[in-house]
Protein backbone atom coordinates (compact mmCIF):
# COMPACT_ATOMS: atom_id res chain seq x y z
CA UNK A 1 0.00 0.00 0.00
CA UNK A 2 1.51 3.43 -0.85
CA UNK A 3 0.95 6.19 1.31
CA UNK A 4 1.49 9.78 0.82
CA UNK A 5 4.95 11.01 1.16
CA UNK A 6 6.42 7.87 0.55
CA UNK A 7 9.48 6.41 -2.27
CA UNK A 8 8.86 4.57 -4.90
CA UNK A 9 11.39 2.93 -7.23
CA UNK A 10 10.87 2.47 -11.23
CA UNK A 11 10.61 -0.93 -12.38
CA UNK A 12 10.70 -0.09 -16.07
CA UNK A 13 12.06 2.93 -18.69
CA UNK A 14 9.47 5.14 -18.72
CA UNK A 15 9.11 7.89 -21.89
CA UNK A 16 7.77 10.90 -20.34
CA UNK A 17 4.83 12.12 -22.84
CA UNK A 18 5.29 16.12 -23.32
CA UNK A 19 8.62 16.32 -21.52
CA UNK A 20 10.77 14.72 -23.83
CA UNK A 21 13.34 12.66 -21.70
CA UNK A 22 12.50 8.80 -20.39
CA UNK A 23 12.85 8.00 -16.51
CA UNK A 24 14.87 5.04 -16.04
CA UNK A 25 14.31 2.21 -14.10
CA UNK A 26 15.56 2.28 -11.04
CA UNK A 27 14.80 6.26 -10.69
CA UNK A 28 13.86 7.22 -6.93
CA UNK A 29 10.92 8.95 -7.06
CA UNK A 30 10.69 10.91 -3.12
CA UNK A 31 7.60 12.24 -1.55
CA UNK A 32 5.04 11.12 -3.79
CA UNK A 33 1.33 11.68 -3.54
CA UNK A 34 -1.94 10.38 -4.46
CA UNK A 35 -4.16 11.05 -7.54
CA UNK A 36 -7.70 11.09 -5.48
CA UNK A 37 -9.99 10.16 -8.79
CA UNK A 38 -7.52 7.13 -9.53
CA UNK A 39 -5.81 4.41 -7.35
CA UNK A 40 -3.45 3.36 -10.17
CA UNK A 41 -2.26 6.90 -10.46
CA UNK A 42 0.42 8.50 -8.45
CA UNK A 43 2.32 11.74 -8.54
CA UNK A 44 6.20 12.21 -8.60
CA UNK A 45 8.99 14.61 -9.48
CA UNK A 46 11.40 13.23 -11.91
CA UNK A 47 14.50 15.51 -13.51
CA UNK A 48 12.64 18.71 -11.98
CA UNK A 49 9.08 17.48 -13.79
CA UNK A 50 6.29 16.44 -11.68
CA UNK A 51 4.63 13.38 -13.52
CA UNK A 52 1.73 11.40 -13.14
CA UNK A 53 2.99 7.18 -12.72
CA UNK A 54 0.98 4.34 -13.47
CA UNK A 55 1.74 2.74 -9.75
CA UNK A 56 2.20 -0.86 -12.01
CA UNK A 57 5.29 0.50 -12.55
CA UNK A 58 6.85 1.10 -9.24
CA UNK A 59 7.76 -0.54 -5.99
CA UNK A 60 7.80 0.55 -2.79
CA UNK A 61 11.92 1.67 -1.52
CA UNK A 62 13.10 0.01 1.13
């Protein structure tokens, strides 16, 4: 269960639409929060963007 405020790891490259750059797997993502319309939705900054993250594609650090 992810919680707000939490880090998450990438399990997978990622191509960020609009942004132009792909988060790599294995990219901390700190402090994330919650998309309240959508469970399978989280937020995260990545390279200075904040991104929306499908959570099948992360796991929970440590």
């Amino acid at each position: 269960m992810l919680a707000v405020g939490d880090t998450v790891t990438l399990i997978k490259d990622l191509p960020v639409k609009g942004a132009g750059f792909t988060a790599k797997r294995g990219t901390a993502v700190r402090g994330i929060s919650l998309v309240a319309d959508n469970p399978e939705h989280i937020e995260g900054r990545v390279n200075g963007q904040q991104i929306v993250i499908l959570t099948q594609f992360v796991k929970k650090a440590g």
